[in-house]
C-alpha atoms as a PDB file:
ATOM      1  CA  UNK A   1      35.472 -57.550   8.232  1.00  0.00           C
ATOM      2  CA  UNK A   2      35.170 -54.147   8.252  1.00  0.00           C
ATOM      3  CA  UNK A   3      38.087 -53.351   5.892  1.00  0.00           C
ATOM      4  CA  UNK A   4      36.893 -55.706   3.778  1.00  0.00           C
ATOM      5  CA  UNK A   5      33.297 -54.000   3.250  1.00  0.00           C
ATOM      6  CA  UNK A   6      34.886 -50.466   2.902  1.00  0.00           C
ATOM      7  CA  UNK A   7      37.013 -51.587   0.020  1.00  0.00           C
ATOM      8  CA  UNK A   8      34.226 -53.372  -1.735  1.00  0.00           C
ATOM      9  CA  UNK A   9      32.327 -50.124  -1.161  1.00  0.00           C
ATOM     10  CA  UNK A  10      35.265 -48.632  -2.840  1.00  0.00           C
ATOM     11  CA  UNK A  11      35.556 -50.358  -5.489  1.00  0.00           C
ATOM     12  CA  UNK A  12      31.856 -49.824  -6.350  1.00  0.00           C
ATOM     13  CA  UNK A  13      31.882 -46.064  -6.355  1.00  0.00           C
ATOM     14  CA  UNK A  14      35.278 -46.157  -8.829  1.00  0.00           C
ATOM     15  CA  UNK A  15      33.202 -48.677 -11.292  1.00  0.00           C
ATOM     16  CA  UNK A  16      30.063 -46.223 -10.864  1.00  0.00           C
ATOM     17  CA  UNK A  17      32.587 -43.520 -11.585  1.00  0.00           C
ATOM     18  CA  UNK A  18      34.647 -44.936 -14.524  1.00  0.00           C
ATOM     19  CA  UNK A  19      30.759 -45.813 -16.208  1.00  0.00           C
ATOM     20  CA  UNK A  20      29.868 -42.219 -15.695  1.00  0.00           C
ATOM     21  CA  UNK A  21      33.770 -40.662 -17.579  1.00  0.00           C
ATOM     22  CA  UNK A  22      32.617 -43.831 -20.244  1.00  0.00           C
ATOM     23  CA  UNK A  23      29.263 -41.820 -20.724  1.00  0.00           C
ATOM     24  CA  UNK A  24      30.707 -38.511 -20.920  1.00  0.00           C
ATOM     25  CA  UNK A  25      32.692 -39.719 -23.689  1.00  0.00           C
ATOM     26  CA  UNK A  26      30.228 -41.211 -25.712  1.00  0.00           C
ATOM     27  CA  UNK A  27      27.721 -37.770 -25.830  1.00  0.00           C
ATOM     28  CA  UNK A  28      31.040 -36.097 -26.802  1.00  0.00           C
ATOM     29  CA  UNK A  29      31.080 -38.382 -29.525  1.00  0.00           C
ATOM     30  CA  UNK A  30      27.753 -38.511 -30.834  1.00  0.00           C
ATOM     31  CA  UNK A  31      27.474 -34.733 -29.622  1.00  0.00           C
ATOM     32  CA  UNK A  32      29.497 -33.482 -32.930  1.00  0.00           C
ATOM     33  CA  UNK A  33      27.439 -35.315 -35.468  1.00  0.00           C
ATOM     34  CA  UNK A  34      24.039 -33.069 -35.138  1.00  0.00           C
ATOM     35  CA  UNK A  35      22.163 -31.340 -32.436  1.00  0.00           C
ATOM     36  CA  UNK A  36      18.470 -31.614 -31.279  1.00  0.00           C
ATOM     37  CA  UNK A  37      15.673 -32.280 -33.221  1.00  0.00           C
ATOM     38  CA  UNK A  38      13.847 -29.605 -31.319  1.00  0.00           C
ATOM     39  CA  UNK A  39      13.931 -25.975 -32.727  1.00  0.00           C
ATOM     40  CA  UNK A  40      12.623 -23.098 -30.788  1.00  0.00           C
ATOM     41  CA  UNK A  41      13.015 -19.683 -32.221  1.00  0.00           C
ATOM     42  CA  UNK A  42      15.129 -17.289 -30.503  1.00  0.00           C
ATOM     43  CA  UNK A  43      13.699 -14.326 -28.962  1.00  0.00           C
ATOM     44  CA  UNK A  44      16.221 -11.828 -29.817  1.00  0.00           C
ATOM     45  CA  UNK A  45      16.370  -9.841 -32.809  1.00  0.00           C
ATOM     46  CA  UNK A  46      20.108  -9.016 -31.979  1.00  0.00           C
ATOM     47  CA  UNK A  47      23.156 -11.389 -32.408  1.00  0.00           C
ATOM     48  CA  UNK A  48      24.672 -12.737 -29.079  1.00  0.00           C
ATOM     49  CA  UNK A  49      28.070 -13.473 -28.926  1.00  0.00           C
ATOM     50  CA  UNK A  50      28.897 -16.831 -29.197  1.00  0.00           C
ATOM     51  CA  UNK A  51      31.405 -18.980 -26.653  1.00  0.00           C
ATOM     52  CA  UNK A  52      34.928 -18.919 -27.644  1.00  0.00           C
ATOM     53  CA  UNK A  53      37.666 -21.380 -26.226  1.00  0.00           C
ATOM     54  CA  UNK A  54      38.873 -18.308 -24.140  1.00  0.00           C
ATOM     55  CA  UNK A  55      35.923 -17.926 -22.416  1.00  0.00           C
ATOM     56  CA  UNK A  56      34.843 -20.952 -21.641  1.00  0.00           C
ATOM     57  CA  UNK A  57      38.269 -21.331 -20.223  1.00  0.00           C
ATOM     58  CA  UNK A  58      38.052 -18.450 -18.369  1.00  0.00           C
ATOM     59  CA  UNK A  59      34.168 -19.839 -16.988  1.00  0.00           C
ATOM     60  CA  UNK A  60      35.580 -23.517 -16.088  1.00  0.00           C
ATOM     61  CA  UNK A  61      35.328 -24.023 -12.708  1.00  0.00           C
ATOM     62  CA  UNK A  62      39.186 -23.414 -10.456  1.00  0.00           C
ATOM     63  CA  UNK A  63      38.869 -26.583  -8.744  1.00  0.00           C
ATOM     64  CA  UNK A  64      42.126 -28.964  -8.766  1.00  0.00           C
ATOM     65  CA  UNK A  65      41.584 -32.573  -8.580  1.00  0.00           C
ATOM     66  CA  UNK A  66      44.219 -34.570  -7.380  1.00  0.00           C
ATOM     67  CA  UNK A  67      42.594 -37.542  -9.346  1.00  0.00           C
ATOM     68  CA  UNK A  68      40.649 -38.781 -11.509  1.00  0.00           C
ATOM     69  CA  UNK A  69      38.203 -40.578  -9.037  1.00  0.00           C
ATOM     70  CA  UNK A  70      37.990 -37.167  -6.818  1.00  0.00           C
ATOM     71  CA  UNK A  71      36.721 -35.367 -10.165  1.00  0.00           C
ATOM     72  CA  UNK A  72      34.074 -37.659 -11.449  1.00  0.00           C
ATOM     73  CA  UNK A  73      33.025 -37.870  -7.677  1.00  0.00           C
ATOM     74  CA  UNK A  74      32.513 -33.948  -8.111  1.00  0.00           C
ATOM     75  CA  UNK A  75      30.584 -34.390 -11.352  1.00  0.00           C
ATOM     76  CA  UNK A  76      28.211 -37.015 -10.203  1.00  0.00           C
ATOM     77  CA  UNK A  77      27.382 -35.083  -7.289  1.00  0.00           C
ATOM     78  CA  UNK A  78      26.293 -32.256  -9.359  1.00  0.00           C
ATOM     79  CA  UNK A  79      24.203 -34.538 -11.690  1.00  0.00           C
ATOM     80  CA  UNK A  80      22.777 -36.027  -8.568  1.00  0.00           C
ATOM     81  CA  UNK A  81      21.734 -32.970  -7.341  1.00  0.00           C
ATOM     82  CA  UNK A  82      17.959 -31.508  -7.878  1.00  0.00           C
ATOM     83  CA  UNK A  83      16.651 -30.111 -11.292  1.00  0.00           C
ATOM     84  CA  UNK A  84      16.455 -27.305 -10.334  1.00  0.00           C
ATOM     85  CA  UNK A  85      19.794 -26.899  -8.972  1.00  0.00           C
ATOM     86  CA  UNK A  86      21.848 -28.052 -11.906  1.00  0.00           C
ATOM     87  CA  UNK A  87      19.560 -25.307 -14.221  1.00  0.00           C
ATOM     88  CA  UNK A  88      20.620 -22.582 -11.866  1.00  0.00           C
ATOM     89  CA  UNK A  89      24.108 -23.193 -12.321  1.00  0.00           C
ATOM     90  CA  UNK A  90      23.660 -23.118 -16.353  1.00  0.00           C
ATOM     91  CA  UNK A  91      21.232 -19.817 -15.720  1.00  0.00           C
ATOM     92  CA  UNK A  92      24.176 -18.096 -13.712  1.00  0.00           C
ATOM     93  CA  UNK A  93      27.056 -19.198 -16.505  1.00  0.00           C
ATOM     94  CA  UNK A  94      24.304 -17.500 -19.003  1.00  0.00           C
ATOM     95  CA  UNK A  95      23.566 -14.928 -16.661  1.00  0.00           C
ATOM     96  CA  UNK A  96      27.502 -13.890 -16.088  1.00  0.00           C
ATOM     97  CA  UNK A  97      28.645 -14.096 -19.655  1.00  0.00           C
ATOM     98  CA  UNK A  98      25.492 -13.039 -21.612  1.00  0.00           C
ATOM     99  CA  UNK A  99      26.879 -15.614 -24.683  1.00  0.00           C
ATOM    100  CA  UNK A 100      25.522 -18.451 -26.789  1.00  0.00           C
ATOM    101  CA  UNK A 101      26.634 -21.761 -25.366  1.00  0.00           C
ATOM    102  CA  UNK A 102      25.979 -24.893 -26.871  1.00  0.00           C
ATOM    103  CA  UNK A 103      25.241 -28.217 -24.342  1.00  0.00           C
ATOM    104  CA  UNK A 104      28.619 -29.408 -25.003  1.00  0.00           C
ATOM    105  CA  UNK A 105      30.134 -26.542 -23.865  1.00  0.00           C
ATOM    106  CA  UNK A 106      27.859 -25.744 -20.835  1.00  0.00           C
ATOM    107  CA  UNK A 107      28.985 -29.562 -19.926  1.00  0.00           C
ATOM    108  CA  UNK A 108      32.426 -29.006 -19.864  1.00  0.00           C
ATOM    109  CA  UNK A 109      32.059 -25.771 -17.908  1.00  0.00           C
ATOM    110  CA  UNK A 110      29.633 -26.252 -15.034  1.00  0.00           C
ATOM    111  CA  UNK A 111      29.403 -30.524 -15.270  1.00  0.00           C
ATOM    112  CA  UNK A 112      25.165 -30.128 -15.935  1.00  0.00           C
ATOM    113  CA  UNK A 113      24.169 -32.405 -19.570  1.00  0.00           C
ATOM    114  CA  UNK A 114      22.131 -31.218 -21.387  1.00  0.00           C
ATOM    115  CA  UNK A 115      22.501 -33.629 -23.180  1.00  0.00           C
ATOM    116  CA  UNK A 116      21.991 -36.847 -22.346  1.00  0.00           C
ATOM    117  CA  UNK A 117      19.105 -35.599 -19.032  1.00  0.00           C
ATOM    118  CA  UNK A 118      15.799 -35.060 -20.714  1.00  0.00           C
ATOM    119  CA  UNK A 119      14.670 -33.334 -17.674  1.00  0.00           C
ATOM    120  CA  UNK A 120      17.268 -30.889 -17.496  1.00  0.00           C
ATOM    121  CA  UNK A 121      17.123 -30.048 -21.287  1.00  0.00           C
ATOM    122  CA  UNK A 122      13.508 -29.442 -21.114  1.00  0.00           C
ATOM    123  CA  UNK A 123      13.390 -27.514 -18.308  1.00  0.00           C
ATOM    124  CA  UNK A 124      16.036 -25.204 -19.781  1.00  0.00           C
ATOM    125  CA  UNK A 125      14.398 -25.045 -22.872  1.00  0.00           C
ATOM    126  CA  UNK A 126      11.085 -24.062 -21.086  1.00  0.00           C
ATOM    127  CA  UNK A 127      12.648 -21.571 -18.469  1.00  0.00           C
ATOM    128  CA  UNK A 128      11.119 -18.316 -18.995  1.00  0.00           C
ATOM    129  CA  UNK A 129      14.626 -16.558 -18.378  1.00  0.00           C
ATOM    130  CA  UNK A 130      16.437 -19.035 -21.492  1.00  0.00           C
ATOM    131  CA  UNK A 131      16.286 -18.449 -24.627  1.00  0.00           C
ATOM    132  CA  UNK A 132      17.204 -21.792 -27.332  1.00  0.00           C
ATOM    133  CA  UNK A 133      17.785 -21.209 -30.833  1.00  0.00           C
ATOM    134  CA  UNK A 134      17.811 -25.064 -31.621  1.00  0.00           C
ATOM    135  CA  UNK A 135      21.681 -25.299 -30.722  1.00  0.00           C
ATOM    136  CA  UNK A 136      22.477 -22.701 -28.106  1.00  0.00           C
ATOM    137  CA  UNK A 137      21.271 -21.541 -25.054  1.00  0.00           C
ATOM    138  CA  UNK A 138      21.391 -18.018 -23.972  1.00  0.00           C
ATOM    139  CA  UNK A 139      19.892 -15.329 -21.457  1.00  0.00           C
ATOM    140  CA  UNK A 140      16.803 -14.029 -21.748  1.00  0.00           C
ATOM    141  CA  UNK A 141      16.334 -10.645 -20.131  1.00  0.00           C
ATOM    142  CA  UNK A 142      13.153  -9.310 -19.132  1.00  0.00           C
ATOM    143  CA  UNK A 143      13.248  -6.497 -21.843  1.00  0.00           C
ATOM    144  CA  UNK A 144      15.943  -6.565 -24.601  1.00  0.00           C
ATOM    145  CA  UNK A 145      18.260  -3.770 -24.271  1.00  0.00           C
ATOM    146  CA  UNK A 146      21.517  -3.100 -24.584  1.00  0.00           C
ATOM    147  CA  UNK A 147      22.887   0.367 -23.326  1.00  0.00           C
ATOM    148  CA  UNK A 148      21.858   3.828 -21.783  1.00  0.00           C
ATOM    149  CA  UNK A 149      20.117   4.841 -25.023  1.00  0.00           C
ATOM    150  CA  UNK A 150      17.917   2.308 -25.016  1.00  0.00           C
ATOM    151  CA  UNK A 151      17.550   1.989 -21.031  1.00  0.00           C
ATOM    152  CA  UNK A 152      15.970   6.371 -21.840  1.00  0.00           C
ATOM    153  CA  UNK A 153      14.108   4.841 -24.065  1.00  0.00           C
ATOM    154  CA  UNK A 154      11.990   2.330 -22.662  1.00  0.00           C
ATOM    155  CA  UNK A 155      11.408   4.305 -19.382  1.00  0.00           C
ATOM    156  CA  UNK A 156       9.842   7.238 -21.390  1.00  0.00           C
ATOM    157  CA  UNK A 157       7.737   5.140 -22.691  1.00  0.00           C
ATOM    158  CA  UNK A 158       6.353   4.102 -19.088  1.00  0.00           C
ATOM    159  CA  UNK A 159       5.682   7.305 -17.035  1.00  0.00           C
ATOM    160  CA  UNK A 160       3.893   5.627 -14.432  1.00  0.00           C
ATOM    161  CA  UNK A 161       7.238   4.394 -13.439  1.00  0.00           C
ATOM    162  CA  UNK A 162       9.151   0.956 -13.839  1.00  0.00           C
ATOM    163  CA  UNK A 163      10.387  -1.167 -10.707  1.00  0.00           C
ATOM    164  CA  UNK A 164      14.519  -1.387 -11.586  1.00  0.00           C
ATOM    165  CA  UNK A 165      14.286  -5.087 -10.243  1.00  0.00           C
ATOM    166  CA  UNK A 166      12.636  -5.510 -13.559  1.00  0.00           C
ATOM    167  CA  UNK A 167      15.672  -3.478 -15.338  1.00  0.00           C
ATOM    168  CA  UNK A 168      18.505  -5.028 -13.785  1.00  0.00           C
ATOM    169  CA  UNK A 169      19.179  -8.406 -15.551  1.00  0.00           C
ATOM    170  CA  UNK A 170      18.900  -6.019 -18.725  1.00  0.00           C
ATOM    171  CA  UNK A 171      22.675  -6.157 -19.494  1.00  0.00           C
ATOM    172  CA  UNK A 172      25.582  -5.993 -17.229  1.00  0.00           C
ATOM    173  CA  UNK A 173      25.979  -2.318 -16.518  1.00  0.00           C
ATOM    174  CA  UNK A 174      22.601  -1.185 -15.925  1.00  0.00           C
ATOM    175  CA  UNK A 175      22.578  -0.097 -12.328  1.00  0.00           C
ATOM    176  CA  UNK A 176      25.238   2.273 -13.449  1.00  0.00           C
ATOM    177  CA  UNK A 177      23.425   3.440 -15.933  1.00  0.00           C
ATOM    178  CA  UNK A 178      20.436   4.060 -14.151  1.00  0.00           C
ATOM    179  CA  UNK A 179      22.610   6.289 -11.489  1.00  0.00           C
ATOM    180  CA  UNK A 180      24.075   8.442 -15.042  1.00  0.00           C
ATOM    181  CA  UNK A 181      20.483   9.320 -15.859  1.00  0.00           C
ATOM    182  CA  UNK A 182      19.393  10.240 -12.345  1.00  0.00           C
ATOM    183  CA  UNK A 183      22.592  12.124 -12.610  1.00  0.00           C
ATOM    184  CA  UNK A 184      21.878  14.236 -15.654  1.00  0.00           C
ATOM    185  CA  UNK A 185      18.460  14.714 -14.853  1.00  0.00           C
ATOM    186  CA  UNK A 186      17.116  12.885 -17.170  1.00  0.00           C
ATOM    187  CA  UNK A 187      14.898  10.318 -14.831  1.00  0.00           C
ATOM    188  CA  UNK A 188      13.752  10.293 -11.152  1.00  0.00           C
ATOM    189  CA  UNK A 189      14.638   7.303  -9.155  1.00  0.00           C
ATOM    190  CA  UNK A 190      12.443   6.823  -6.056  1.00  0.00           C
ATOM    191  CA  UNK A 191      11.836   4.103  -3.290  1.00  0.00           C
ATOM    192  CA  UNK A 192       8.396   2.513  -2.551  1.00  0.00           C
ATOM    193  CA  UNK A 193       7.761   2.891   0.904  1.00  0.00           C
ATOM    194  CA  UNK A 194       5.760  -0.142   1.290  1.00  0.00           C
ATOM    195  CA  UNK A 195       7.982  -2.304  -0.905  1.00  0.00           C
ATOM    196  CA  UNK A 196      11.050  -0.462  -0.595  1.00  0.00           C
ATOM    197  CA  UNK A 197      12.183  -1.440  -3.817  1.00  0.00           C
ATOM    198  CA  UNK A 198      13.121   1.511  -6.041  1.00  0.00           C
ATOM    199  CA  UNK A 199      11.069   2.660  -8.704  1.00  0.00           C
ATOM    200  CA  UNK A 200      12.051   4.883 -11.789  1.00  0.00           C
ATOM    201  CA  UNK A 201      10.326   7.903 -13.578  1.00  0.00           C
ATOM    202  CA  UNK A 202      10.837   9.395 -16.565  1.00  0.00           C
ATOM    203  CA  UNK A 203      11.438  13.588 -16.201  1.00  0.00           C
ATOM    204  CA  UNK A 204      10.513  14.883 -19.543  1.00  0.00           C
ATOM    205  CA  UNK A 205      12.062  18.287 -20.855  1.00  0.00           C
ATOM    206  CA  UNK A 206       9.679  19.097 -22.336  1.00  0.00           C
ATOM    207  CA  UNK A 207       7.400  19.887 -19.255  1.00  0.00           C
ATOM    208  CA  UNK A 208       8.568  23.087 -17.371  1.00  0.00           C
ATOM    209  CA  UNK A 209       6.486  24.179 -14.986  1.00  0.00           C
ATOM    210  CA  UNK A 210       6.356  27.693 -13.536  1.00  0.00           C
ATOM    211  CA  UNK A 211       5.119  28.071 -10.026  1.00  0.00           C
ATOM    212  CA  UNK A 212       3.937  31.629  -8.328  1.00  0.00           C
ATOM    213  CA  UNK A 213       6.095  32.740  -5.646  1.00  0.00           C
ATOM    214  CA  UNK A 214       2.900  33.340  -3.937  1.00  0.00           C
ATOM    215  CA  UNK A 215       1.430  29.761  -4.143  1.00  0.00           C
ATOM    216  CA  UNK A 216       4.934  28.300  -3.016  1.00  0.00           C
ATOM    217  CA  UNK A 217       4.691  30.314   0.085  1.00  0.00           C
ATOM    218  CA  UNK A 218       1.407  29.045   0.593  1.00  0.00           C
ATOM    219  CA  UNK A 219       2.727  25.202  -0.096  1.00  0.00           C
ATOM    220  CA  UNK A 220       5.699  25.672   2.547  1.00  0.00           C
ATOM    221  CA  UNK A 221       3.251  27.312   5.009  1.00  0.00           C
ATOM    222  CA  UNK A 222       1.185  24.341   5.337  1.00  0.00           C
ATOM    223  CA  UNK A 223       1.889  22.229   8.277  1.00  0.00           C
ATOM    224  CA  UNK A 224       2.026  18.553   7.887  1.00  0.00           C
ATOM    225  CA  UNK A 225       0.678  16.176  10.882  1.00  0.00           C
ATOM    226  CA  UNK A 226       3.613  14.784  12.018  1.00  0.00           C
ATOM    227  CA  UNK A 227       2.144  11.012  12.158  1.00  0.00           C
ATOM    228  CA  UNK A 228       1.966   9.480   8.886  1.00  0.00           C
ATOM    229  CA  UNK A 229      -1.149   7.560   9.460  1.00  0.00           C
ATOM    230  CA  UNK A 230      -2.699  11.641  10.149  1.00  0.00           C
ATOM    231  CA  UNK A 231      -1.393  12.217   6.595  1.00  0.00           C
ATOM    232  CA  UNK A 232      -2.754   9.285   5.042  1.00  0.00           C
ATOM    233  CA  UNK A 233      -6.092   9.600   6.746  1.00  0.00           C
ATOM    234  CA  UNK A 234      -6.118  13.500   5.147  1.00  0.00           C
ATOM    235  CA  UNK A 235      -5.619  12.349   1.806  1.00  0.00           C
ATOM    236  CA  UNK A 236      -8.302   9.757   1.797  1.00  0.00           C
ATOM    237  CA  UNK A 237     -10.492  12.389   3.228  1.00  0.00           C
ATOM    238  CA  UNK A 238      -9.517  14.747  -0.109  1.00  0.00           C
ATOM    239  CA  UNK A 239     -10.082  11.959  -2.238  1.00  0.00           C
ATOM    240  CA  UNK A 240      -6.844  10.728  -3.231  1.00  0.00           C
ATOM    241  CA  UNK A 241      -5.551   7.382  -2.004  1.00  0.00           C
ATOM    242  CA  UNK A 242      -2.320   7.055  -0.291  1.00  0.00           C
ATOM    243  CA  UNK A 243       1.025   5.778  -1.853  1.00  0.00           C
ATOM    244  CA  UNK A 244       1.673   4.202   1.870  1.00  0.00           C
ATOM    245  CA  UNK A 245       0.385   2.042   4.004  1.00  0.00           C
ATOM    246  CA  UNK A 246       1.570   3.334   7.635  1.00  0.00           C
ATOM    247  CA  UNK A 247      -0.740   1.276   9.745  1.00  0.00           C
ATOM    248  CA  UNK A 248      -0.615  -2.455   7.960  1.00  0.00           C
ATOM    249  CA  UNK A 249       3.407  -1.991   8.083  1.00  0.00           C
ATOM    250  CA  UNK A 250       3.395  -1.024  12.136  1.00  0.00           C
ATOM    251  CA  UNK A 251       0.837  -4.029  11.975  1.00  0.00           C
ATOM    252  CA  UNK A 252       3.330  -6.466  10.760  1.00  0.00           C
ATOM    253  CA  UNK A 253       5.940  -5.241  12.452  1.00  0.00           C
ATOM    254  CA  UNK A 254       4.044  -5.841  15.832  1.00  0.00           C
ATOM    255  CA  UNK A 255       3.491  -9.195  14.273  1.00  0.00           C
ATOM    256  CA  UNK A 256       7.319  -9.919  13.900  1.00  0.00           C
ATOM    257  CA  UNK A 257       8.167  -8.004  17.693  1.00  0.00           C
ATOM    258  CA  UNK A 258       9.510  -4.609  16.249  1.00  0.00           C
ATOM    259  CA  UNK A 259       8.530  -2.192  18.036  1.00  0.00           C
ATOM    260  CA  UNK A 260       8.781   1.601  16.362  1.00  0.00           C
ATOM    261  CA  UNK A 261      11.542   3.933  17.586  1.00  0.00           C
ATOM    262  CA  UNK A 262       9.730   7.308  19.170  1.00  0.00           C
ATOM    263  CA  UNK A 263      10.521  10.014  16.840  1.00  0.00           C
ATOM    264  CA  UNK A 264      12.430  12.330  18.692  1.00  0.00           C
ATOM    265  CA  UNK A 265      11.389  15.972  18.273  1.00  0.00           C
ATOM    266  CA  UNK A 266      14.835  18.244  16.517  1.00  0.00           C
ATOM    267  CA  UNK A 267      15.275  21.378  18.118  1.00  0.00           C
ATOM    268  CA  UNK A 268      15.059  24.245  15.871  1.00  0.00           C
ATOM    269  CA  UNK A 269      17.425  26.555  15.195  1.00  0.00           C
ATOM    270  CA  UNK A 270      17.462  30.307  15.469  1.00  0.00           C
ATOM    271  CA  UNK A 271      19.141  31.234  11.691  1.00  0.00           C
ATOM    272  CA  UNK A 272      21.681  34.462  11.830  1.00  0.00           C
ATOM    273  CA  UNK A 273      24.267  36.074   9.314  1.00  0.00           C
ATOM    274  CA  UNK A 274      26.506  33.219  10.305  1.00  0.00           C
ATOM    275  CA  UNK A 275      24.266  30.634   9.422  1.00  0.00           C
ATOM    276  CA  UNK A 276      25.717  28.967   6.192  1.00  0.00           C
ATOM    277  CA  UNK A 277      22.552  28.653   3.822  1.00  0.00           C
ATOM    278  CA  UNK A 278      21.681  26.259   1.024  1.00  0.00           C
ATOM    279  CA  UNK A 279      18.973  26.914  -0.197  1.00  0.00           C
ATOM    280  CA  UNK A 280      19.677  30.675  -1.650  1.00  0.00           C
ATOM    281  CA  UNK A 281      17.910  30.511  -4.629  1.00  0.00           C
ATOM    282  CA  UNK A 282      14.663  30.688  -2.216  1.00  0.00           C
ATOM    283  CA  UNK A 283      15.420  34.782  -0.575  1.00  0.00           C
ATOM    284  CA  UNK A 284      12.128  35.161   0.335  1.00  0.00           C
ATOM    285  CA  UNK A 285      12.873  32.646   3.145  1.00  0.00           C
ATOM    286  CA  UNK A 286      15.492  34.596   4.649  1.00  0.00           C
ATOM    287  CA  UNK A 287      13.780  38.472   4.960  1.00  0.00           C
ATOM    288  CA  UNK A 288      13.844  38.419   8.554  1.00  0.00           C
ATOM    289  CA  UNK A 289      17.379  37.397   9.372  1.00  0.00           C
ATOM    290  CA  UNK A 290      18.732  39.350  12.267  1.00  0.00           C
END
């Protein structure tokens, strides 16, 4: 009795599946005649390359089936699956290959339709990070550029800093290019204590500033409390609010049971002829060296 359920079972799933492949085939069909009604304009001002054959071979999933039932199994679980989950497979495809796909082609590459799902074409039509021309769908970065140029560019035009999360779906390479123009000097890339995200300035060339030898004496003469929250408190007195937070972050850590490793206290060294220096270019640090 048994046996006899599990095949009926059986055979229900392959008619389920064979009415799903019949539906596939019938988009296709009415897929080539026109697109959507709906037109939204496309954010870009700049052309985005457009899926070729190669690539969206190169994009289509490396999963062997040994049938045909095991592979519309495998595509009906992914149009079971939630909303959201289906557009964050089309947002990574868009994400990876920063091209133009049509629905058709994002079907036969990741199994989500576009098509034929209202829900999912709306949503991906209304996601802040896609952008729809009326046919294709494409990535939408947070600011439109392109290359290292334009990366200069924009954070000049920000010099209270920009947070590189913000930066880095920009185009593939970014990060790199971020590291070549901390490299060169050319922008100062900092971590927030309190966020500990990194954060990056623009150094203009055009401000050189010459300090006294006298006043920089007096700067590295000045000893710092060696708590933070001493430091903090001494700024706020002086008027100028802190760029940490030292005692909400030992707060939550408390809250979460981590407790703060003592600082230990580095013994200083005696400096002698033999001691290999690198910071030369200050000599008036080193006029009392044995």
């Amino acid at each position: 009795m048994a046996l006899q359920e599990q095949l009926q079972r059986f055979k229900q799933q392959q008619e389920k599946c064979q009415s799903t492949l019949s539906s596939i085939n019938t988009a296709r069909a009415a897929g080539g005649s026109g697109s959507s009604s709906r037109s939204v304009p496309h954010h870009k001002s700049k052309p985005i390359p457009i899926a070729t054959s190669s690539s969206i071979a190169a994009k289509a999933p490396a999963v062997k089936f040994s049938n045909d039932t095991e592979r519309l199994q495998h595509i009906n679980s992914i149009r079971k699956a939630p909303v959201g989950a289906q557009i964050k497979r089309v947002i990574d495809l868009l994400f990876e290959t920063r091209e133009a796909w049509t629905a058709e082609q994002i079907n036969d590459v990741c199994y989500v339709d576009a098509i034929n799902n209202k829900q999912v074409f709306n949503n991906l039509t209304n996601n802040p990070k896609v952008s729809y021309d009326g046919r294709r769908f494409s990535y939408k970065p947070t600011y439109d550029i392109q290359n290292k140029k334009e990366l200069l560019h924009l954070i000049r035009k920000s010099p209270e800093g920009m947070h590189v999360n913000l930066l880095k779906d920009g185009y593939p390479t970014v990060l790199d290019d971020l590291q070549a123009l901390k490299a060169s000097g050319d922008v100062w890339l900092l971590s927030n204590f309190d966020s500990q995200e990194d954060v990056v300035y623009p150094n203009d060339p055009k401000i050189t500033i010459k300090v006294d030898d006298d006043l920089k004496l007096l700067f590295r003469g000045i000893e710092l409390p060696r708590d933070m929250i001493d430091i903090e408190k001494d700024l706020q007195k002086n008027g100028m609010k802190p760029a940490t937070n030292t005692a909400k972050r030992r707060a939550m850590a408390q809250v979460h049971g981590i407790t703060p490793k003592p600082k230990t206290k580095k013994k200083t060294r005696d400096i002698s002829k033999r001691t290999k220096l690198t910071n030369a270019h200050l000599p008036e640090l080193f006029k009392n060296i044995p």
